[in-house]
PDB file of N, CA and C in Angstrom:
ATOM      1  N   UNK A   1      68.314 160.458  65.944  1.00  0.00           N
ATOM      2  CA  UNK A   1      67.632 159.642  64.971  1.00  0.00           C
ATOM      3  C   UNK A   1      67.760 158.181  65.405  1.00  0.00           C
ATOM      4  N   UNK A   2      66.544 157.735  65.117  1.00  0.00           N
ATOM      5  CA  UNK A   2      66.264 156.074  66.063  1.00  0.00           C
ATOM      6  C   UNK A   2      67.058 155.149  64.345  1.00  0.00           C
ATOM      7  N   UNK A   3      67.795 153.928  65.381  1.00  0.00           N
ATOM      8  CA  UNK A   3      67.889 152.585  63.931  1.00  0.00           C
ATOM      9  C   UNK A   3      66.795 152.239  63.737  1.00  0.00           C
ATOM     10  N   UNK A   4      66.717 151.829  62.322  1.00  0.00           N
ATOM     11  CA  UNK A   4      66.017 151.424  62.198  1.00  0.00           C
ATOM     12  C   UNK A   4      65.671 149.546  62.257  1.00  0.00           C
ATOM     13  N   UNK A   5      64.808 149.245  62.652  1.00  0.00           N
ATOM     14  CA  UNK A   5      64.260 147.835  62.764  1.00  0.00           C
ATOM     15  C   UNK A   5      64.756 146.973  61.944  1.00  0.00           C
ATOM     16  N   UNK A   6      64.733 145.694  62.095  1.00  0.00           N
ATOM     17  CA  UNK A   6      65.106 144.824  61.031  1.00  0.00           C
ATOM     18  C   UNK A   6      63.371 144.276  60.708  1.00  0.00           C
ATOM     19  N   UNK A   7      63.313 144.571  59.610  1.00  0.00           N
ATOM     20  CA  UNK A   7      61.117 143.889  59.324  1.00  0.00           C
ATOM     21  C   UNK A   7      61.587 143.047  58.723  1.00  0.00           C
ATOM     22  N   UNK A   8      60.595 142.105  58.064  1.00  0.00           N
ATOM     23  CA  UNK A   8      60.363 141.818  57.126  1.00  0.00           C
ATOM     24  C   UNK A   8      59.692 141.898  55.741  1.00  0.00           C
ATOM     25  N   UNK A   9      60.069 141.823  54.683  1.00  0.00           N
ATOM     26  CA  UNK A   9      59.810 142.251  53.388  1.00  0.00           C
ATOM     27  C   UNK A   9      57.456 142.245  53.384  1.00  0.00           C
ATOM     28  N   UNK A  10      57.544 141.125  54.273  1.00  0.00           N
ATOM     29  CA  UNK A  10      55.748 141.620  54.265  1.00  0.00           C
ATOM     30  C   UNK A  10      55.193 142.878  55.498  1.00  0.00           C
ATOM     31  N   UNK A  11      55.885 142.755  56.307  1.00  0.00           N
ATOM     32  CA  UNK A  11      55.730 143.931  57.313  1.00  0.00           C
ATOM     33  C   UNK A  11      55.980 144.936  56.459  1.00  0.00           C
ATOM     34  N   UNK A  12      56.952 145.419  55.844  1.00  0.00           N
ATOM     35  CA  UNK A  12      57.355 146.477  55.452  1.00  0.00           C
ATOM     36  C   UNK A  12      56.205 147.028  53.935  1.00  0.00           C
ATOM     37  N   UNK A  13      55.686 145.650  53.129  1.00  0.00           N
ATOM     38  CA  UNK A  13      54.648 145.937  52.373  1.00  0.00           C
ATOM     39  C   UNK A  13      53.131 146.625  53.145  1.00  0.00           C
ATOM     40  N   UNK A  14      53.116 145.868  54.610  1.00  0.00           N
ATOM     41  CA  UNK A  14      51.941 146.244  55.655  1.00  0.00           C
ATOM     42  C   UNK A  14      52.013 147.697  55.269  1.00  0.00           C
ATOM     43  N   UNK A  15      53.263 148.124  56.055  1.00  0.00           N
ATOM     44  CA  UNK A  15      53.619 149.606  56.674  1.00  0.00           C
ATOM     45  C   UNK A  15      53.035 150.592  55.220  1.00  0.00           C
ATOM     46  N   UNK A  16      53.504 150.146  54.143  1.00  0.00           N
ATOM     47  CA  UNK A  16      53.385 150.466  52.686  1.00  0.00           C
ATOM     48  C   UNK A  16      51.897 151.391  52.032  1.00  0.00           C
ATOM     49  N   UNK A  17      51.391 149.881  52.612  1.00  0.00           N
ATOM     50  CA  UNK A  17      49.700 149.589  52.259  1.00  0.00           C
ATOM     51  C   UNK A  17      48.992 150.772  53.185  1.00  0.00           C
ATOM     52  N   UNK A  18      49.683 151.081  54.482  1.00  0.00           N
ATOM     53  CA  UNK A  18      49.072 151.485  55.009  1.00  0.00           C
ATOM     54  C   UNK A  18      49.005 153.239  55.207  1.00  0.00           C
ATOM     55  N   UNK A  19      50.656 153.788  54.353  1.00  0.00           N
ATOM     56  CA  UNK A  19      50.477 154.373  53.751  1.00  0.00           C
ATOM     57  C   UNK A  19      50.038 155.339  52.540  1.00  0.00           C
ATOM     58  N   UNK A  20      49.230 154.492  52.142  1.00  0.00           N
ATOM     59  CA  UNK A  20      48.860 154.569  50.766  1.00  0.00           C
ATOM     60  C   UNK A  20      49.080 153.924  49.141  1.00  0.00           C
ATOM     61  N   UNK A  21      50.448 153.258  49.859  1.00  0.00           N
ATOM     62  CA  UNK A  21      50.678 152.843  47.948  1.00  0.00           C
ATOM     63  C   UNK A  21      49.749 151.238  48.027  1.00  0.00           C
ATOM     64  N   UNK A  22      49.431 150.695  47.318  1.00  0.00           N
ATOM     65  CA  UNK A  22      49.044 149.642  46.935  1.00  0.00           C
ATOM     66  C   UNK A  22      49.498 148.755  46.027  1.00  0.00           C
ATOM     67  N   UNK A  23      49.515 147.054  45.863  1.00  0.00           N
ATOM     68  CA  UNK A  23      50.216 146.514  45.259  1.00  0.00           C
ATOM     69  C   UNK A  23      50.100 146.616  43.485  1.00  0.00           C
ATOM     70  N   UNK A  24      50.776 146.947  42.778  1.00  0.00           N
ATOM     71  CA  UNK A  24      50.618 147.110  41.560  1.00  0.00           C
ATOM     72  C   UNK A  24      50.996 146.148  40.475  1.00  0.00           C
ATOM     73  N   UNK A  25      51.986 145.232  40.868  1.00  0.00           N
ATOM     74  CA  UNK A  25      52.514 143.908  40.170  1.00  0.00           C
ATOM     75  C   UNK A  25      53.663 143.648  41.139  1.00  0.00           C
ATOM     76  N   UNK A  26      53.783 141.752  40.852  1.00  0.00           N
ATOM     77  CA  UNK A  26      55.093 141.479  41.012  1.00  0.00           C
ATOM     78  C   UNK A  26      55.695 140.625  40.217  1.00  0.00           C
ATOM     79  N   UNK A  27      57.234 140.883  40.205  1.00  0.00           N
ATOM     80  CA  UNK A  27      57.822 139.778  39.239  1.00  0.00           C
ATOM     81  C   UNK A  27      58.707 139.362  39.208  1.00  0.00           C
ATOM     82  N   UNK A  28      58.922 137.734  39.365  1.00  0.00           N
ATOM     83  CA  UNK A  28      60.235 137.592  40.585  1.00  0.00           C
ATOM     84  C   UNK A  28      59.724 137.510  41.745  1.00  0.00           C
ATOM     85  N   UNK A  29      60.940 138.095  42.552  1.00  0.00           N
ATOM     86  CA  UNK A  29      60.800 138.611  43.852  1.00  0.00           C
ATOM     87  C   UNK A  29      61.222 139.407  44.474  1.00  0.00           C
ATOM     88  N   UNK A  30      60.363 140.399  43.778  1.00  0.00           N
ATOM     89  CA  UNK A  30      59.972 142.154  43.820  1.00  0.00           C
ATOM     90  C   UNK A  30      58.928 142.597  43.730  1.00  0.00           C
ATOM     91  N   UNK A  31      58.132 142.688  44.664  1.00  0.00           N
ATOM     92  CA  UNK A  31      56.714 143.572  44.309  1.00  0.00           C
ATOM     93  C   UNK A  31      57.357 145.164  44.415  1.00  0.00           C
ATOM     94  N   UNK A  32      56.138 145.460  43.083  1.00  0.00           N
ATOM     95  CA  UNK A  32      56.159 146.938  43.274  1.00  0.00           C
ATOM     96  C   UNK A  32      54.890 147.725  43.736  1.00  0.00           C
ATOM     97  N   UNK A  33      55.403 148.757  44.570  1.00  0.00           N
ATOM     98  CA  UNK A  33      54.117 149.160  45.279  1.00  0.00           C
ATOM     99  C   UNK A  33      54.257 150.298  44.486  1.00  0.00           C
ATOM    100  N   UNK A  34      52.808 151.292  44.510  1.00  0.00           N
ATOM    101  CA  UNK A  34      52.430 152.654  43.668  1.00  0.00           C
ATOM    102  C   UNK A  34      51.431 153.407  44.277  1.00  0.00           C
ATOM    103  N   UNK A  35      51.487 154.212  44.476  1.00  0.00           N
ATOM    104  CA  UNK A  35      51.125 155.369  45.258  1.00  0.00           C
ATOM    105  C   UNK A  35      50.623 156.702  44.067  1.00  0.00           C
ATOM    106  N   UNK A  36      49.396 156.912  43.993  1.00  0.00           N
ATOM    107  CA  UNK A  36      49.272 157.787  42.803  1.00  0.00           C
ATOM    108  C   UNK A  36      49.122 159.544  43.553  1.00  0.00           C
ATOM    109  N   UNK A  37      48.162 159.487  45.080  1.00  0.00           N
ATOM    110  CA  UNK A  37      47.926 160.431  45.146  1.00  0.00           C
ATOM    111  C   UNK A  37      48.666 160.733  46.506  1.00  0.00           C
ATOM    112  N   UNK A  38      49.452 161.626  47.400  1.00  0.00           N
ATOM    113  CA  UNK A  38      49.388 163.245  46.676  1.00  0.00           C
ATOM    114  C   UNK A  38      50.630 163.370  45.166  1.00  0.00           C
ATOM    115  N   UNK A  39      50.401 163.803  44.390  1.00  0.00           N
ATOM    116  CA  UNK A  39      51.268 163.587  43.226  1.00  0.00           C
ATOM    117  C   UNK A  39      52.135 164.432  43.685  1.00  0.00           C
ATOM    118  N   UNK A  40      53.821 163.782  43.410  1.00  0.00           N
ATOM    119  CA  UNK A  40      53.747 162.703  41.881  1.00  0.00           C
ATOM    120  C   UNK A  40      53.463 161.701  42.135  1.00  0.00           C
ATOM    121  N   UNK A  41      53.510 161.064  41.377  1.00  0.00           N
ATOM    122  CA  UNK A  41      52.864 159.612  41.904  1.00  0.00           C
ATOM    123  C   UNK A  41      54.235 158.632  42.508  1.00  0.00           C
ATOM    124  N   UNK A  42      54.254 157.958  43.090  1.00  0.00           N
ATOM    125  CA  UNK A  42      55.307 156.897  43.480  1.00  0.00           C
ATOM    126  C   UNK A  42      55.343 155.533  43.493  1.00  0.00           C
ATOM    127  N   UNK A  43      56.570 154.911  42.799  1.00  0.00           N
ATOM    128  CA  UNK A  43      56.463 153.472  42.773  1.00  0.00           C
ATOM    129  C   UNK A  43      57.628 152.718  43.225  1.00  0.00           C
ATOM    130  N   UNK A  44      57.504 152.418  44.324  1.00  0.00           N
ATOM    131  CA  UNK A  44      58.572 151.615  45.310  1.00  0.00           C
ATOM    132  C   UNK A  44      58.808 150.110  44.689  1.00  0.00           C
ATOM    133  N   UNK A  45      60.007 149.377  44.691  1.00  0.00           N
ATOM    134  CA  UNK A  45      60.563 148.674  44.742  1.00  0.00           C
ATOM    135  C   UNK A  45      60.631 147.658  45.922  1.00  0.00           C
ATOM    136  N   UNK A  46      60.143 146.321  46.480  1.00  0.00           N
ATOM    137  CA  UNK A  46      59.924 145.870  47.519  1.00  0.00           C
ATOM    138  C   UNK A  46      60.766 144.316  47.360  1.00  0.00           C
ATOM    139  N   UNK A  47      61.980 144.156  47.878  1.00  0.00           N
ATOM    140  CA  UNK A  47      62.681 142.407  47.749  1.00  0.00           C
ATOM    141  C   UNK A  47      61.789 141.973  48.608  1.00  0.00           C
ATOM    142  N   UNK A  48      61.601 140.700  48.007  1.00  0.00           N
ATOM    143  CA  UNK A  48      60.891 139.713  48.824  1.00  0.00           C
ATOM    144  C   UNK A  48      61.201 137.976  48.995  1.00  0.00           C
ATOM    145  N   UNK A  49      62.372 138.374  48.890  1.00  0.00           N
ATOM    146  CA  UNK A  49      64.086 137.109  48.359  1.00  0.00           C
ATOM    147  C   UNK A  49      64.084 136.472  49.862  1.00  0.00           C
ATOM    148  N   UNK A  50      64.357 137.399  51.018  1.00  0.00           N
ATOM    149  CA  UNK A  50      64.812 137.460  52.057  1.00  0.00           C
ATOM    150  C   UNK A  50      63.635 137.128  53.491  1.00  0.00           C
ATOM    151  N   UNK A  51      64.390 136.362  54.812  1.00  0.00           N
ATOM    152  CA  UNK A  51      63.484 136.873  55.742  1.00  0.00           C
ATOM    153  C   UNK A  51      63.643 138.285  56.332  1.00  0.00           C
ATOM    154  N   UNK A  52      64.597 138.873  56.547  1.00  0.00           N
ATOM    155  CA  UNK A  52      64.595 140.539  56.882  1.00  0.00           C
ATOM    156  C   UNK A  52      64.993 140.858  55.737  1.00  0.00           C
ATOM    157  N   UNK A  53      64.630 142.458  55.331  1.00  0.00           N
ATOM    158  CA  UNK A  53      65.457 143.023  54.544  1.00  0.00           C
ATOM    159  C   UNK A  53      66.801 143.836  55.163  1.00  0.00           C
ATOM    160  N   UNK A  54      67.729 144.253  54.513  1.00  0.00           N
ATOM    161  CA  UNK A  54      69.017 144.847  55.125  1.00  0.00           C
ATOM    162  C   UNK A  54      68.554 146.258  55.375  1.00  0.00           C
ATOM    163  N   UNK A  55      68.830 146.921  56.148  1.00  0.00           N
ATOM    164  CA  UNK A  55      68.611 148.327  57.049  1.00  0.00           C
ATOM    165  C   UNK A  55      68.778 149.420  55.600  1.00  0.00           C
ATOM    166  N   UNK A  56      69.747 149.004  54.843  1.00  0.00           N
ATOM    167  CA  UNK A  56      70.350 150.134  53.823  1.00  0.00           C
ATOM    168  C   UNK A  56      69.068 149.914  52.623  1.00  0.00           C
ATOM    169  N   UNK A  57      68.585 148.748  52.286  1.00  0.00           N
ATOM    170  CA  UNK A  57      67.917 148.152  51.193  1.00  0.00           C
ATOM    171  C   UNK A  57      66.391 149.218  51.828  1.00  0.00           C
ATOM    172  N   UNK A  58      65.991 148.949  53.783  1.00  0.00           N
ATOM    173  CA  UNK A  58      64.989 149.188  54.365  1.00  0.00           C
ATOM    174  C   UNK A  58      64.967 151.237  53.840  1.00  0.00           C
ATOM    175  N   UNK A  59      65.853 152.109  54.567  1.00  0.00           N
ATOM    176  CA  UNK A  59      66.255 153.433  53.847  1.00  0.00           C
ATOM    177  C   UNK A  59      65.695 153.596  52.899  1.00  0.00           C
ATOM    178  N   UNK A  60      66.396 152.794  51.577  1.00  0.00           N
ATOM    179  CA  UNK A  60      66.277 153.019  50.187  1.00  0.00           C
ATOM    180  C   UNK A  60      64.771 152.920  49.921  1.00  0.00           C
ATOM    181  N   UNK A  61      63.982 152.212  50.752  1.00  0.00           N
ATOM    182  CA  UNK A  61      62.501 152.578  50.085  1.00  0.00           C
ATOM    183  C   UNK A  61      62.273 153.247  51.111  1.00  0.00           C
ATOM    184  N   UNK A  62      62.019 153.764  51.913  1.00  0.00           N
ATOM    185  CA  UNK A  62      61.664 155.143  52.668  1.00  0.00           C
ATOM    186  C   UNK A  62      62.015 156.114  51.939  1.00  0.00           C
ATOM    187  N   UNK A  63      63.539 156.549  51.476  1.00  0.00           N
ATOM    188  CA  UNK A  63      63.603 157.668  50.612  1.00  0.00           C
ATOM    189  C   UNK A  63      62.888 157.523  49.703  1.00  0.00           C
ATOM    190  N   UNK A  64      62.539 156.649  48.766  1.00  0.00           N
ATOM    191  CA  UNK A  64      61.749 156.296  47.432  1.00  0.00           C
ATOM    192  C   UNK A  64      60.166 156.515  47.480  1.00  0.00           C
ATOM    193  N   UNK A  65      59.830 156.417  48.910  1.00  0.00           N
ATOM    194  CA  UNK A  65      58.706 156.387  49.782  1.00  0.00           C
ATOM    195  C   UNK A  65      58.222 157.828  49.845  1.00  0.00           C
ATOM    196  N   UNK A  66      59.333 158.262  49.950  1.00  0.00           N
ATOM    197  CA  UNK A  66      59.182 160.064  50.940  1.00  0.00           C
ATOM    198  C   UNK A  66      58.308 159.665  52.167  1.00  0.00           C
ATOM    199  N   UNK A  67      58.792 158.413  52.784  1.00  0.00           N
ATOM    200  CA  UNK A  67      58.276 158.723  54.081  1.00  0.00           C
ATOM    201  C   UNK A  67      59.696 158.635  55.495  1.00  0.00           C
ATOM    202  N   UNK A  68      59.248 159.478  56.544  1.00  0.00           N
ATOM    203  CA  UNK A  68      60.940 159.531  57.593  1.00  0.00           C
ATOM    204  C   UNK A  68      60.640 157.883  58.537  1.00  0.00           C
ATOM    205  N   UNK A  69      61.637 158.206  59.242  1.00  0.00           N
ATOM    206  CA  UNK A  69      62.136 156.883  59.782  1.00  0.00           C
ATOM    207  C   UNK A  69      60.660 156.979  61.061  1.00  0.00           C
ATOM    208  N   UNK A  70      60.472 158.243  61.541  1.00  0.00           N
ATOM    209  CA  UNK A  70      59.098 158.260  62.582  1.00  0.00           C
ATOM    210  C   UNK A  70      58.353 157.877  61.724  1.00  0.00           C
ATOM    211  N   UNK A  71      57.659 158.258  60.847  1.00  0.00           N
ATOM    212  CA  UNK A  71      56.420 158.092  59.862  1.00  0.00           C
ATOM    213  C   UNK A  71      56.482 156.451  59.924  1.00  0.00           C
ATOM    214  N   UNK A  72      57.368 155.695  59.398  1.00  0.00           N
ATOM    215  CA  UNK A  72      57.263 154.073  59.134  1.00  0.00           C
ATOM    216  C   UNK A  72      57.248 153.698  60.782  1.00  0.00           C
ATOM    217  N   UNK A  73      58.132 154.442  61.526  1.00  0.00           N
ATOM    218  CA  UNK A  73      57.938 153.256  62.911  1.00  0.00           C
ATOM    219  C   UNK A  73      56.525 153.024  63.554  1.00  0.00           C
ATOM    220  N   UNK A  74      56.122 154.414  63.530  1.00  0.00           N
ATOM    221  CA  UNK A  74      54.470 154.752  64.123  1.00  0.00           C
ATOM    222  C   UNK A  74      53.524 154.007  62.875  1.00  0.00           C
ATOM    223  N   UNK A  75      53.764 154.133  61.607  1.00  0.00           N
ATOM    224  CA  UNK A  75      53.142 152.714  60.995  1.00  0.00           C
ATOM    225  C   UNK A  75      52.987 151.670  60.940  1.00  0.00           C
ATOM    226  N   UNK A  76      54.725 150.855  61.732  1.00  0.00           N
ATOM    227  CA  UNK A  76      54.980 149.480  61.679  1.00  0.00           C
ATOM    228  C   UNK A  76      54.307 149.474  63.444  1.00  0.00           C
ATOM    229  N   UNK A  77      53.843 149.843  64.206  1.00  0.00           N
ATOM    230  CA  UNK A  77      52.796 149.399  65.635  1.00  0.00           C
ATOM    231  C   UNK A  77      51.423 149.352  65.336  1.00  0.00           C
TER     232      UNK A  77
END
């Protein structure tokens, strides 16, 4: 299993978008992204405080994502 990258909080919205969820609100500095179809539906959590996000914070929306660490890398090129 590859590390994962250090992105940044808009790269990682890219990778997002380009999976399917789209921006749904933000407030603060947290967008939340939402993903309705294939159900259930999903709504990720995105800091946007930072210039990288932390590797563990990066995980935590992939699992939240249901997408694997290949799925986002071959998204983030």
């Amino acid at each position: 299993m590859s590390k994962l990258p250090a992105v940044s909080p808009d790269d990682c919205i890219k990778v997002l978008q380009k999976a399917g969820f789209t921006i749904s609100r933000q407030r603060g500095s947290h967008v939340q992204m939402r993903r309705d179809v294939p159900p259930p539906a999903r709504t990720v959590p995105v800091p946007t405080g930072k210039k990288t996000l932390p590797r563990g914070t990066l995980s935590a929306i992939l699992r939240q994502a249901d997408l694997t660490r290949e799925e986002f890398l071959d998204l983030l090129k």
